[in-house]
Protein backbone atom coordinates (compact mmCIF):
# COMPACT_ATOMS: atom_id res chain seq x y z
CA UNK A 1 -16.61 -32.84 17.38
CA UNK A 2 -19.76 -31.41 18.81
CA UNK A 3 -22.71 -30.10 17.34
CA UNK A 4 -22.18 -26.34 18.80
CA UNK A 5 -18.34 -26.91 17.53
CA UNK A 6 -18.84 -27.50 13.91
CA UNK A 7 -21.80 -24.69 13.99
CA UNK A 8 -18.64 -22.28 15.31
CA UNK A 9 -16.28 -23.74 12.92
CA UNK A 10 -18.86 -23.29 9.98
CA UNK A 11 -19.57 -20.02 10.69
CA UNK A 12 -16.17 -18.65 10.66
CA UNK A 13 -15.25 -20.55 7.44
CA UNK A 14 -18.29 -18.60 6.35
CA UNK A 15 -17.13 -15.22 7.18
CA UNK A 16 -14.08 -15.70 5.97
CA UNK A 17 -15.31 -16.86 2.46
CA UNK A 18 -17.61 -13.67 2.27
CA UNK A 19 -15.12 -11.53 3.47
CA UNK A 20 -14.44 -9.21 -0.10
CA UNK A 21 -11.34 -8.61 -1.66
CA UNK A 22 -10.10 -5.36 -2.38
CA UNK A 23 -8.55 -5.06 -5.89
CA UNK A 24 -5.46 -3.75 -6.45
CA UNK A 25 -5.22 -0.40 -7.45
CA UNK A 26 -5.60 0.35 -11.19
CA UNK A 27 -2.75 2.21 -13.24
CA UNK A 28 -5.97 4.22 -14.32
CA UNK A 29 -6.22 5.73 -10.35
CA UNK A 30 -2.68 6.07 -10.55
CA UNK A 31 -2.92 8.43 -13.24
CA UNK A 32 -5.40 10.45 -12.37
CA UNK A 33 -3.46 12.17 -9.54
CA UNK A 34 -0.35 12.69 -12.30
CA UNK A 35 0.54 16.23 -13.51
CA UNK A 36 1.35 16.67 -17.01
CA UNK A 37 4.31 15.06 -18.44
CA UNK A 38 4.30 12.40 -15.36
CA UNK A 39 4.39 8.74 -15.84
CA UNK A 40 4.12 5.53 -14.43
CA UNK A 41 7.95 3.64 -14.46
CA UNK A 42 7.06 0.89 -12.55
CA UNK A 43 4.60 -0.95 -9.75
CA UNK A 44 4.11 -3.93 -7.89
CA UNK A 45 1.31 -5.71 -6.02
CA UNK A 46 1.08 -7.47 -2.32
CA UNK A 47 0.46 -7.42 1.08
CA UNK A 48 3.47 -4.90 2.34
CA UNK A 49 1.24 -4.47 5.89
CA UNK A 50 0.41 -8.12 6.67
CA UNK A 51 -3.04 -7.48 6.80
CA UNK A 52 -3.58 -10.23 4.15
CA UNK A 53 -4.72 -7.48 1.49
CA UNK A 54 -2.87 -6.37 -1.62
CA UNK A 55 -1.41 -3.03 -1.54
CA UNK A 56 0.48 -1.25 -3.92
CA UNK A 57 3.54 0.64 -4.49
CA UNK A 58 4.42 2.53 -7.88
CA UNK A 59 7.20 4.89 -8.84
CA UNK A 60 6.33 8.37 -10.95
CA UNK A 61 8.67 9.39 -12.98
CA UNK A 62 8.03 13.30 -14.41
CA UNK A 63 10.81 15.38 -17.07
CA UNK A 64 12.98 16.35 -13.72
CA UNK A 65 11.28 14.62 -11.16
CA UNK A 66 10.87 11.02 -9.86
CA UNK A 67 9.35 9.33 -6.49
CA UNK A 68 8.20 6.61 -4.91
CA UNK A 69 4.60 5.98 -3.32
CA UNK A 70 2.84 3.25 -1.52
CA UNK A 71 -1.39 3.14 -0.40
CA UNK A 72 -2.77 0.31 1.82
CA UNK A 73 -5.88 -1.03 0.91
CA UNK A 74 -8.02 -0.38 3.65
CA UNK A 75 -11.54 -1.69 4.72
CA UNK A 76 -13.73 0.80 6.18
CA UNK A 77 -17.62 -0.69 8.13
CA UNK A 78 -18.77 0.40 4.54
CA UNK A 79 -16.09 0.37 1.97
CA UNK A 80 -13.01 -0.83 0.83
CA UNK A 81 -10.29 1.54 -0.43
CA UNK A 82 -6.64 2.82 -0.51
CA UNK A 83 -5.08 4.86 1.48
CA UNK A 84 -1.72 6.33 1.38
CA UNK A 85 1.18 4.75 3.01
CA UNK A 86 4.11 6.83 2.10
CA UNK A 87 5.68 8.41 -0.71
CA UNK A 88 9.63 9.71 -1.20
CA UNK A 89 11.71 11.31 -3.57
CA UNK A 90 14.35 9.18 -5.39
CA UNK A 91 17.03 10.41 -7.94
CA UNK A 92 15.49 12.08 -11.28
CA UNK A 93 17.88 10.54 -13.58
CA UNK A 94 18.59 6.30 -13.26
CA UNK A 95 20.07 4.31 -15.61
CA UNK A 96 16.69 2.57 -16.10
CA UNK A 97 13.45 1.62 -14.33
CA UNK A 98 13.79 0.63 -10.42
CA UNK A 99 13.35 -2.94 -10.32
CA UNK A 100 10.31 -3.25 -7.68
CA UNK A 101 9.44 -6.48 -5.11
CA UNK A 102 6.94 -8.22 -2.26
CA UNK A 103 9.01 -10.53 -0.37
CA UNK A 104 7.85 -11.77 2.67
CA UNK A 105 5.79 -8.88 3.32
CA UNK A 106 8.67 -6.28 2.62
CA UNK A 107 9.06 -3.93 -0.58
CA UNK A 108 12.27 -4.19 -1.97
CA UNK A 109 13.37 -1.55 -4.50
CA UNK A 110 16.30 -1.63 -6.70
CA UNK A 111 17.59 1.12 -8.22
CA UNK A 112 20.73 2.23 -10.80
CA UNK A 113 21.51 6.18 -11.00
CA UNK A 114 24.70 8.36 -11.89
CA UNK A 115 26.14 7.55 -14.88
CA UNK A 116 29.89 5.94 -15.44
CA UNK A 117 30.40 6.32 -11.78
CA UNK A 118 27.33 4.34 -10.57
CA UNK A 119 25.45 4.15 -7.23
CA UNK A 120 23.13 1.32 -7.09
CA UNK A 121 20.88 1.06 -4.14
CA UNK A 122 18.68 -1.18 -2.65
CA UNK A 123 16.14 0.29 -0.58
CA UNK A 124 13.85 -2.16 2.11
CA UNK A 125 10.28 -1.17 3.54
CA UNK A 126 7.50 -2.77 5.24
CA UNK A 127 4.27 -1.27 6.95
CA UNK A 128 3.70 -0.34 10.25
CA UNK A 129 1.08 1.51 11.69
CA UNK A 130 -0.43 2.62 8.63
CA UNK A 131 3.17 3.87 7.14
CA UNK A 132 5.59 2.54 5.63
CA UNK A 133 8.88 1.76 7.49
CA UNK A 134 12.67 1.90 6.44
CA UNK A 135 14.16 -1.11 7.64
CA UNK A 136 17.18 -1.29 5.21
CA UNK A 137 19.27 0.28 2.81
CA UNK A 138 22.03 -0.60 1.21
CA UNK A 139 24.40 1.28 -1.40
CA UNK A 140 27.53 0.62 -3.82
CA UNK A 141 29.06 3.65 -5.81
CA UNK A 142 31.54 2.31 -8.33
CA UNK A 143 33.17 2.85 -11.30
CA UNK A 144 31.56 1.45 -14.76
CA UNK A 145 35.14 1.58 -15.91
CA UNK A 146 36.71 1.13 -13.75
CA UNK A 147 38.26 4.23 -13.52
CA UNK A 148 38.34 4.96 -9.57
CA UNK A 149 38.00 3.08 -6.36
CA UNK A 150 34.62 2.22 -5.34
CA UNK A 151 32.74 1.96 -1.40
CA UNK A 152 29.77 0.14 -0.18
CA UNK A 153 27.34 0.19 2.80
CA UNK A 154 24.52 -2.48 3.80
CA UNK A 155 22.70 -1.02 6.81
CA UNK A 156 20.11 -2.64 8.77
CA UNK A 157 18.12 -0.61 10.71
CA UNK A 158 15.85 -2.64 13.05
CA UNK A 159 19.64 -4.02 14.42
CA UNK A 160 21.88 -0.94 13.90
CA UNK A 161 24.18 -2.82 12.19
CA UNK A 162 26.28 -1.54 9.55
CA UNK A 163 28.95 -3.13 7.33
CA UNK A 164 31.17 -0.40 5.05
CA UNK A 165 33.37 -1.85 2.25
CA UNK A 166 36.08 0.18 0.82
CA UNK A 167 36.14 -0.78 -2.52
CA UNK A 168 39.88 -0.76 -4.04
CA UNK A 169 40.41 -0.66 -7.90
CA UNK A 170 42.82 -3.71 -8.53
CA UNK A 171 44.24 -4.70 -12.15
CA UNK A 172 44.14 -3.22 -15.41
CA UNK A 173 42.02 -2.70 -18.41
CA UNK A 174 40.14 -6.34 -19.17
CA UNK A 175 41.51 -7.92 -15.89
CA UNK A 176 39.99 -4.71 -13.56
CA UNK A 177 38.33 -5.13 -10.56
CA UNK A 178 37.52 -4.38 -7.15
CA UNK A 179 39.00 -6.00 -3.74
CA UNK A 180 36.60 -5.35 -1.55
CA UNK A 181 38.45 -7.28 1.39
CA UNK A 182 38.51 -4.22 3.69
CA UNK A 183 35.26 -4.32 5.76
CA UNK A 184 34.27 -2.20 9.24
CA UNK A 185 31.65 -3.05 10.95
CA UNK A 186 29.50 -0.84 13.80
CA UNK A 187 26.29 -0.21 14.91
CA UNK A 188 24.09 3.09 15.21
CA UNK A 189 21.47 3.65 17.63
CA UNK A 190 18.65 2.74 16.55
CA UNK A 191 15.71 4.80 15.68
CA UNK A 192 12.16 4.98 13.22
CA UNK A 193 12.79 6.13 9.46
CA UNK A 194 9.45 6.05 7.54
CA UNK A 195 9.09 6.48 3.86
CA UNK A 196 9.71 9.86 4.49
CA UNK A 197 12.41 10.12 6.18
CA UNK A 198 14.68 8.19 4.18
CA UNK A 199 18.03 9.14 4.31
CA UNK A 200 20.13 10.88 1.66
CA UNK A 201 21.82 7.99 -0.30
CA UNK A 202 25.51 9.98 -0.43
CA UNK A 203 25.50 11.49 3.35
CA UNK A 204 24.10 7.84 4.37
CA UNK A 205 27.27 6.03 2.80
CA UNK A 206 29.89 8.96 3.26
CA UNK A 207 29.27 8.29 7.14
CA UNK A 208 29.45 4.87 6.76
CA UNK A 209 32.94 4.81 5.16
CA UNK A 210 34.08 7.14 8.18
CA UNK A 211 32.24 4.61 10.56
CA UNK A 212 29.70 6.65 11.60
């Protein structure tokens, strides 16, 4: 290797060694943007941009109220900060806390609402052009008890491609379940759905079952 080689080669390794970190965001800078009565049910930390910085996405949950929010961390010539990425409304009353990943540079979020008729739904976003990006969603409503047939929906939306289960209650008391054997499959154009635009979780899957 040559001398003017190894000076290059040092000299990025350099820059890249003194180039800072930017700390997550605290819960404490979450809260100070809560109204009274709001809390924090969950949040997670990683790169959701692939910008190699950690961002962060946290769900508020408030007496009637409950949504989802994301901020980059962002680097400007003379700071480092966060800057919001998205933010949506989810359902006011789950069954518990949305279970919240990075994997692969894509937030996953999991979460359980209704009550003994059940939708859970599994909502997938990564950034993109400082926002954050719908790229799938997928929802089962079903019957705790088993008391009525169920129907499920797993949409991809950088394909188009949609699979709809229809759900049918099979069996009795201890041996119920569901035969979900009947499965359509079709696309929809496809088209940009940031944070905000994320669809409504019952219209979404009522047009999927009609395979639309």
């Amino acid at each position: 290797m040559t001398t003017l080689a190894m000076l290059l080669l040092a000299s990025g390794t350099a820059q890249a060694m003194q180039r800072p970190q930017i700390p997550p965001m605290s819960d404490a800078e979450i809260r100070a943007d809560l109204k009274d009565g709001e809390e924090i049910e969950s949040r997670v930390d990683g790169d959701m941009n692939g910008d190699g910085d950690v961002d962060t996405a946290w769900i508020v949950r408030g007496e009637d109220s409950r949504s989802l929010h994301v901020s980059f961390a962002a680097r400007g010539e003379y700071d480092l900060s966060h800057d919001p990425a998205g933010s949506v409304e989810l359902d006011p009353f789950p069954l518990g806390p949305a279970e919240m990943t990075v994997s692969k540079g894509v937030l996953v979020v999991k979460d359980l609402t209704g009550g003994t008729t059940a939708t859970a739904i599994t909502y997938r976003y990564r950034g993109e052009k400082g926002k954050m990006k719908l790229i799938g969603l997928d929802a089962t409503l079903y019957s705790r008890t088993y008391a009525h047939d169920g129907a499920g929906m797993s949409w991809n939306l950088l394909t188009g491609d949609v699979v709809a289960t229809k759900m049918k209650l099979v069996g009795h008391g201890e041996n119920a379940n569901y035969d979900k054997s009947a499965v359509k499959r079709f696309r929809r154009p496809v088209r940009t759905y940031y944070m905000e635009d994320t669809p409504d979780i019952e219209e979404a899957l009522g047009m999927a079952m009609k395979g639309k």
